[in-house]
C-alpha atoms as a PDB file:
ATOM      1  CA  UNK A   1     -27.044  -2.915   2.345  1.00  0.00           C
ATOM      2  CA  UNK A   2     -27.610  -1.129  -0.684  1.00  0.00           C
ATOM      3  CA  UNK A   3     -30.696  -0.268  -2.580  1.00  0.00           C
ATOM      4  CA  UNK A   4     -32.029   0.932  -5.685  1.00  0.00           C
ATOM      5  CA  UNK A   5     -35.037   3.874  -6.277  1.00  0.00           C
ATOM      6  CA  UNK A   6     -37.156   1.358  -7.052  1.00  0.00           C
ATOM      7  CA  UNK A   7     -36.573  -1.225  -4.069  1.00  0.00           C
ATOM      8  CA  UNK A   8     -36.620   1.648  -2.004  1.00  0.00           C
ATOM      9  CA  UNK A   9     -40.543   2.277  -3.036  1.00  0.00           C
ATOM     10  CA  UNK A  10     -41.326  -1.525  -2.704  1.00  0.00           C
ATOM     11  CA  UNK A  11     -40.189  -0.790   0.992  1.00  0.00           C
ATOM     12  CA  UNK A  12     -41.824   2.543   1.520  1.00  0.00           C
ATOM     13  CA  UNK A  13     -44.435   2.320  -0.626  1.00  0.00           C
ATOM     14  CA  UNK A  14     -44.792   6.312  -1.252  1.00  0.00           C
ATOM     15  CA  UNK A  15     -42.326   8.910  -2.177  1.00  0.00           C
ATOM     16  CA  UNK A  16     -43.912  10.355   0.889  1.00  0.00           C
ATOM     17  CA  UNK A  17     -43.092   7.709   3.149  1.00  0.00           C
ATOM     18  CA  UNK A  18     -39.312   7.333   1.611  1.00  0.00           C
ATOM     19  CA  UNK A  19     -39.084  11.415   1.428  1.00  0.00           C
ATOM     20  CA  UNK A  20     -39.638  10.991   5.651  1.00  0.00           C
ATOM     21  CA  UNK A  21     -37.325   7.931   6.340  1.00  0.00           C
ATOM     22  CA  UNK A  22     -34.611   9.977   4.521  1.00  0.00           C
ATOM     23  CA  UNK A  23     -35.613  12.814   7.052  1.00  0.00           C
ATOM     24  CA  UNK A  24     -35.157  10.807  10.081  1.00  0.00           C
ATOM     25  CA  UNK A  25     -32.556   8.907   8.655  1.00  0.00           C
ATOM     26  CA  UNK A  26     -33.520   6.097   8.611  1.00  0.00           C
ATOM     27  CA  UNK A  27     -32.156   5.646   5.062  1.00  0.00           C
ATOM     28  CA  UNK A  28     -29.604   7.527   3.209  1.00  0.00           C
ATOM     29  CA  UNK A  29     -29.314   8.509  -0.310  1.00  0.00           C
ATOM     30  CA  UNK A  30     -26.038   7.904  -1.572  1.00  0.00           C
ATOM     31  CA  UNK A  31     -25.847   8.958  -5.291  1.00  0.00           C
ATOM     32  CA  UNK A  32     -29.117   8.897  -7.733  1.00  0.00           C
ATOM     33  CA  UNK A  33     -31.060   5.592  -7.623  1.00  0.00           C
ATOM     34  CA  UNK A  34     -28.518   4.342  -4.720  1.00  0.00           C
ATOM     35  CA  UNK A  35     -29.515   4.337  -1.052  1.00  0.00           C
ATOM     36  CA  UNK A  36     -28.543   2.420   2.143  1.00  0.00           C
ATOM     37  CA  UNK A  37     -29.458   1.998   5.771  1.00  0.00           C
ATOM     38  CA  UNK A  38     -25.891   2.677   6.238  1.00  0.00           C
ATOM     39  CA  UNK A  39     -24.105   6.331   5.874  1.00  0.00           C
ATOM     40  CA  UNK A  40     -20.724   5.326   4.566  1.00  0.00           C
ATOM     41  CA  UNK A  41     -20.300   2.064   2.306  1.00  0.00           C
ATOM     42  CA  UNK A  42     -17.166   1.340   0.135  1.00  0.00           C
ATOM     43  CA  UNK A  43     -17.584   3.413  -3.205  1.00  0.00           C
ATOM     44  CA  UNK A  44     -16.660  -0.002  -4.513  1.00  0.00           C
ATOM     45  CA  UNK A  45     -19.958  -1.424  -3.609  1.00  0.00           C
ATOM     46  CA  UNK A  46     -22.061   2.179  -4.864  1.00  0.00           C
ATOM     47  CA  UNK A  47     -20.692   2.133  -8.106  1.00  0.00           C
ATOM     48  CA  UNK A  48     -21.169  -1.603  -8.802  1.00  0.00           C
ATOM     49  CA  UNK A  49     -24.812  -0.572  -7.332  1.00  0.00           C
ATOM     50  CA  UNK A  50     -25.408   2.570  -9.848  1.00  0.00           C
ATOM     51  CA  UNK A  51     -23.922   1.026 -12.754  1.00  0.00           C
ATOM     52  CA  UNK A  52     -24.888  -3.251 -12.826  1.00  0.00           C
ATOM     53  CA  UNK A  53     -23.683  -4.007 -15.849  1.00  0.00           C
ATOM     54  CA  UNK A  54     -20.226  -2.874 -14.949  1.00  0.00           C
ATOM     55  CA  UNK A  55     -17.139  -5.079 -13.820  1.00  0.00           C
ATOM     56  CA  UNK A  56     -14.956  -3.286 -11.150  1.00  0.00           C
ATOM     57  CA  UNK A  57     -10.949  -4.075 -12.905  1.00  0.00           C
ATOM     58  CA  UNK A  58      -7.415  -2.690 -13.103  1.00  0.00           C
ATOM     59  CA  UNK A  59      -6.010  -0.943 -10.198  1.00  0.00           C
ATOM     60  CA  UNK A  60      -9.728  -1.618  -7.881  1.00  0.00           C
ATOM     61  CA  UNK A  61      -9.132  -4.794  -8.419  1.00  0.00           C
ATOM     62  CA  UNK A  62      -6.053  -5.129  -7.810  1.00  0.00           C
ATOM     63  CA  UNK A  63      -6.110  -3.535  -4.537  1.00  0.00           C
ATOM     64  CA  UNK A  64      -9.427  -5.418  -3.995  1.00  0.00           C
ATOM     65  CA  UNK A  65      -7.130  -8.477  -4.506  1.00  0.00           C
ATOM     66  CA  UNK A  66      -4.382  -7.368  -2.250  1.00  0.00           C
ATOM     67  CA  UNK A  67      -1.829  -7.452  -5.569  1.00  0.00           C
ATOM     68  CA  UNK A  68      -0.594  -3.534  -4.711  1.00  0.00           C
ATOM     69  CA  UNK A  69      -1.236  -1.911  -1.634  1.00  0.00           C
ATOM     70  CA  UNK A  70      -1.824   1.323  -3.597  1.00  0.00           C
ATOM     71  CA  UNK A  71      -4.871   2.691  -3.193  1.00  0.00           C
ATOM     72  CA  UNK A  72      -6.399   4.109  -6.183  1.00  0.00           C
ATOM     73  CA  UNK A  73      -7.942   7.366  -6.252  1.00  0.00           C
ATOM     74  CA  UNK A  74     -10.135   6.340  -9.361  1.00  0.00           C
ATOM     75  CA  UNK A  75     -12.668   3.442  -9.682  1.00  0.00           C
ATOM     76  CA  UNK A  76     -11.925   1.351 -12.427  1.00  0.00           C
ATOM     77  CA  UNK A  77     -15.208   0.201 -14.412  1.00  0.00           C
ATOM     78  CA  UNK A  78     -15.137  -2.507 -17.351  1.00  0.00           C
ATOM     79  CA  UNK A  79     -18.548  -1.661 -19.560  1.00  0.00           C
ATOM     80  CA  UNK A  80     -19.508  -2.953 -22.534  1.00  0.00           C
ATOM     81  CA  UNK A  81     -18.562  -1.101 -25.979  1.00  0.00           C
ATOM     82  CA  UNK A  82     -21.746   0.477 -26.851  1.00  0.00           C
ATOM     83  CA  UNK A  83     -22.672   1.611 -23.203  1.00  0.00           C
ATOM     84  CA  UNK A  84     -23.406   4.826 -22.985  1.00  0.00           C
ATOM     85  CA  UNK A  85     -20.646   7.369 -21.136  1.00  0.00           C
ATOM     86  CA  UNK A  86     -19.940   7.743 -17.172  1.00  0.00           C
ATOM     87  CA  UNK A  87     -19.921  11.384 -16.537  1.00  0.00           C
ATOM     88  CA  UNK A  88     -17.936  10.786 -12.875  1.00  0.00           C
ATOM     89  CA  UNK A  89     -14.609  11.852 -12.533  1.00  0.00           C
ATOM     90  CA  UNK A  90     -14.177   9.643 -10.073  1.00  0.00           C
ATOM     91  CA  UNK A  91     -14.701   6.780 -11.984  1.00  0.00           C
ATOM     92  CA  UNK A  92     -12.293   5.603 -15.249  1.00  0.00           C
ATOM     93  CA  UNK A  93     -14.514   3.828 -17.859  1.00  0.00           C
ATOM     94  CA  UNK A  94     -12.666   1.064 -19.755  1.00  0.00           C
ATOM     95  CA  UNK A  95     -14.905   0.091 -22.710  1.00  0.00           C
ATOM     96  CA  UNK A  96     -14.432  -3.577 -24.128  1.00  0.00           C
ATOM     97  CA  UNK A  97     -16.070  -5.183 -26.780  1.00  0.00           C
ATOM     98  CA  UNK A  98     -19.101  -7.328 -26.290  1.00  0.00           C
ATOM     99  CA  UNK A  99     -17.530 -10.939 -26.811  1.00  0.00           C
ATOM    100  CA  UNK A 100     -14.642 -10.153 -24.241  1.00  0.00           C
ATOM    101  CA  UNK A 101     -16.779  -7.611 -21.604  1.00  0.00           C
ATOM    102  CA  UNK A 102     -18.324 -10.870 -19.112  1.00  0.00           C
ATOM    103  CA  UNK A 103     -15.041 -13.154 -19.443  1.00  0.00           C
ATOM    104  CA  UNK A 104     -14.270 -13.979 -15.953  1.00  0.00           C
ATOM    105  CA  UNK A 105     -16.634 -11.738 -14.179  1.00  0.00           C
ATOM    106  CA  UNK A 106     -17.424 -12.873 -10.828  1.00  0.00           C
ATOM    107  CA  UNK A 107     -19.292 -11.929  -7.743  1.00  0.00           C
ATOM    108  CA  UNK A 108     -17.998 -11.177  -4.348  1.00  0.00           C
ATOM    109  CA  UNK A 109     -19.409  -9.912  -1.349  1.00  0.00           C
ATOM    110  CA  UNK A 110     -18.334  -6.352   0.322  1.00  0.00           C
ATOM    111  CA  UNK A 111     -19.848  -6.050   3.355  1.00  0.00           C
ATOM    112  CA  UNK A 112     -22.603  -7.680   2.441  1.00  0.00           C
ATOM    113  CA  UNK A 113     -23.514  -6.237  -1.101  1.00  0.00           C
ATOM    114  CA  UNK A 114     -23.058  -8.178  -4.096  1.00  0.00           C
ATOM    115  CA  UNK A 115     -20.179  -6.553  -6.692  1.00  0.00           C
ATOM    116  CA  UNK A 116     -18.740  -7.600 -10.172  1.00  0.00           C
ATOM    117  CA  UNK A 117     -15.010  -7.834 -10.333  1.00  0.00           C
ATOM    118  CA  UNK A 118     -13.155  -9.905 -12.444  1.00  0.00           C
ATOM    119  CA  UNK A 119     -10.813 -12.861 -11.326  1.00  0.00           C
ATOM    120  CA  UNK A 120      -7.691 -12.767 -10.993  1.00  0.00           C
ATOM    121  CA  UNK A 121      -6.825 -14.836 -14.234  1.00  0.00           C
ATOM    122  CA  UNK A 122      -8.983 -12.274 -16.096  1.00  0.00           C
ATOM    123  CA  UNK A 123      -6.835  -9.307 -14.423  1.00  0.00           C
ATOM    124  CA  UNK A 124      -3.456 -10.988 -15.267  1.00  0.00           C
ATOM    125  CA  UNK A 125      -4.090 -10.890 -18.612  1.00  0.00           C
ATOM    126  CA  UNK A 126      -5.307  -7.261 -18.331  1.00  0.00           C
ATOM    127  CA  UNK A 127      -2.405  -6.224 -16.879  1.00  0.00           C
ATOM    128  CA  UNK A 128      -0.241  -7.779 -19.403  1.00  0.00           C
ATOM    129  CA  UNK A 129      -1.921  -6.573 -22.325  1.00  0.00           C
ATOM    130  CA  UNK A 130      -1.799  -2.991 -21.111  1.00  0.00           C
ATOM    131  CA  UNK A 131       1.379  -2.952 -19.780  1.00  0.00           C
ATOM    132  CA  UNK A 132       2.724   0.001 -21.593  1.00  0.00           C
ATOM    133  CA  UNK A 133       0.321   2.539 -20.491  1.00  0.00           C
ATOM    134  CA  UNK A 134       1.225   1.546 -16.667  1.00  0.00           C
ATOM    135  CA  UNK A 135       4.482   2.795 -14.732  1.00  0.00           C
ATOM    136  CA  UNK A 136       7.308   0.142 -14.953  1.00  0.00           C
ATOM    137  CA  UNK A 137       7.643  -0.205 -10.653  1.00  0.00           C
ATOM    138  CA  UNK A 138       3.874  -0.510 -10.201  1.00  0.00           C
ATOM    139  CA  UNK A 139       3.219  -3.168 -13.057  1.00  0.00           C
ATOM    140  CA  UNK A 140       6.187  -5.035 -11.374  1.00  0.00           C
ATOM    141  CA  UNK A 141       4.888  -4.754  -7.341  1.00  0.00           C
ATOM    142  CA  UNK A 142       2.007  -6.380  -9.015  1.00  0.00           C
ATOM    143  CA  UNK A 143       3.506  -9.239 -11.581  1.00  0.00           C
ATOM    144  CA  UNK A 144       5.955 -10.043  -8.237  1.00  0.00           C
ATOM    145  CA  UNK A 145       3.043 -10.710  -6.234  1.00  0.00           C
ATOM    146  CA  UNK A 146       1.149 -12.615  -9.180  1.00  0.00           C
ATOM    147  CA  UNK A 147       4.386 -14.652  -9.144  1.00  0.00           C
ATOM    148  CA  UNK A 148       3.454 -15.363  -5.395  1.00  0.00           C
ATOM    149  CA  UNK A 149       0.495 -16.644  -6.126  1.00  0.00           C
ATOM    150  CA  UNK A 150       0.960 -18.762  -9.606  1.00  0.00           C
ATOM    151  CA  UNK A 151       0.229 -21.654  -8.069  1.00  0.00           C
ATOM    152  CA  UNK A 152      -3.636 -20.846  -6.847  1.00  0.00           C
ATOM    153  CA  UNK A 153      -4.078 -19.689 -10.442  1.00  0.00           C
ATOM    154  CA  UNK A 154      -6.372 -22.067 -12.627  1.00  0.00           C
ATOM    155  CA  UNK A 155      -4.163 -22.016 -15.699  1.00  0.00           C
ATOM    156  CA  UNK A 156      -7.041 -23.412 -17.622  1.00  0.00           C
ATOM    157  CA  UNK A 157      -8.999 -20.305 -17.113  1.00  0.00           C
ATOM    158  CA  UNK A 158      -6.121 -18.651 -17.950  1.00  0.00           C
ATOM    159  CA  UNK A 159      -5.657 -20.624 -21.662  1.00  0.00           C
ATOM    160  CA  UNK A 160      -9.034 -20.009 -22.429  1.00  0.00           C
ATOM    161  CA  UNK A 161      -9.250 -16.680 -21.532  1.00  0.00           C
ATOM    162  CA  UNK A 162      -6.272 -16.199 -24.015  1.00  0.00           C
ATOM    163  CA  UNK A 163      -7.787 -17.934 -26.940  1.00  0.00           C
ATOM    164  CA  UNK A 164     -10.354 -14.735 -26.840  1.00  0.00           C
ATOM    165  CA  UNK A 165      -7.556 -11.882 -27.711  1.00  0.00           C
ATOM    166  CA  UNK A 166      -5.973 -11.207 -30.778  1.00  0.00           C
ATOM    167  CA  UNK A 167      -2.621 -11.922 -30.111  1.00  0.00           C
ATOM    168  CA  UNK A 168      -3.047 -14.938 -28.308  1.00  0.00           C
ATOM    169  CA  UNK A 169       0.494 -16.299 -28.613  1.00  0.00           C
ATOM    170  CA  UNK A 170       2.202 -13.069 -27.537  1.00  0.00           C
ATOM    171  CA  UNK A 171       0.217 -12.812 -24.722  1.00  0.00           C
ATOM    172  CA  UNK A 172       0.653 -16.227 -23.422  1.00  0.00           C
ATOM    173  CA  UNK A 173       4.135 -16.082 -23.916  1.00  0.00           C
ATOM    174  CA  UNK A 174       4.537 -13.136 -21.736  1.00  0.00           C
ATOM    175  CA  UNK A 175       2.567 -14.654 -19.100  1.00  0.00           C
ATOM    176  CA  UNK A 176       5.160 -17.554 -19.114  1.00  0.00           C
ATOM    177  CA  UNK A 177       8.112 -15.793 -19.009  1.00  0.00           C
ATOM    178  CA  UNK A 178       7.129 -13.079 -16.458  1.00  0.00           C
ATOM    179  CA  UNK A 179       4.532 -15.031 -13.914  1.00  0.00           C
ATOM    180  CA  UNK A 180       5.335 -18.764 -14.500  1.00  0.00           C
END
């Protein structure tokens, strides 16, 4: 399970107390303000721990989703426009605008801690709208196996989600002809 600093010092009480249970190892201090009773947790899970506001997307997510079986070196992290920079190099910050940031966020569980991802209606869009910045075989491993799957997807998510992007008709038309 993960914790923050300041659940940490609800637990402990002291930075004394915490400063020994890191000692014995009790606990373990993952990254700043992130610390678990566990040594190794998926970076999935710290991330979505250091930074709550962010959506885990794109190629985590995908993975996450079993739609590639590439693993991706980088995190992927949807934040809001006017959030302030992610100095992490192991972590690629995708900024979206405020009206479009929470549209089809979601929870899940992994391994028992609680991180944002979007669905996989919101990531089929994503992928279609930035299809040109992704290599040609990868972005078709993953429309083959959204094909696959068409038929668990809620296409009324999927209209509305639509309605939110400029263009709307383009996008849905591409979603037509290459998934449906």
């Amino acid at each position: 399970m993960l914790y923050s600093y300041q659940e940490m010092l609800g637990r402990y009480l002291t930075r004394t107390s915490l400063k020994k249970a890191l000692e014995k190892g009790e606990i373990f201090k993952l990254k700043n303000n992130v610390y678990s009773d566990k040594k190794y947790i998926n970076p999935i899970a710290v991330i979505s721990k250091k930074y709550p506001s962010g959506i885990i997307t794109m190629d985590s997510a995908f993975y996450y989703y079993n739609l590639t079986d590439v693993i991706p070196q980088k995190v992927f992290l949807a934040t809001s426009r006017n959030s302030n920079k992610i100095k992490n190099d192991k972590i690629v910050q995708i900024f979206m605008s405020k009206d479009i940031h929470n549209v089809g966020k979601t929870e899940v569980d992994i391994n028992g801690n609680k991180v944002n991802i979007y669905d996989k209606e919101r990531l089929l869009i994503e992928l279609v709208r930035k299809r040109g910045t992704i290599p040609f075989d990868y972005y078709k491993e993953i429309i083959s196996n959204y094909r696959e799957i068409a038929d668990t997807l809620d296409m009324y998510k999927i209209e509305e989600y639509v309605a939110l992007f400029k263009n709307e008709v383009n996008l849905f038309n591409i979603l037509l002809r290459e998934v449906f």
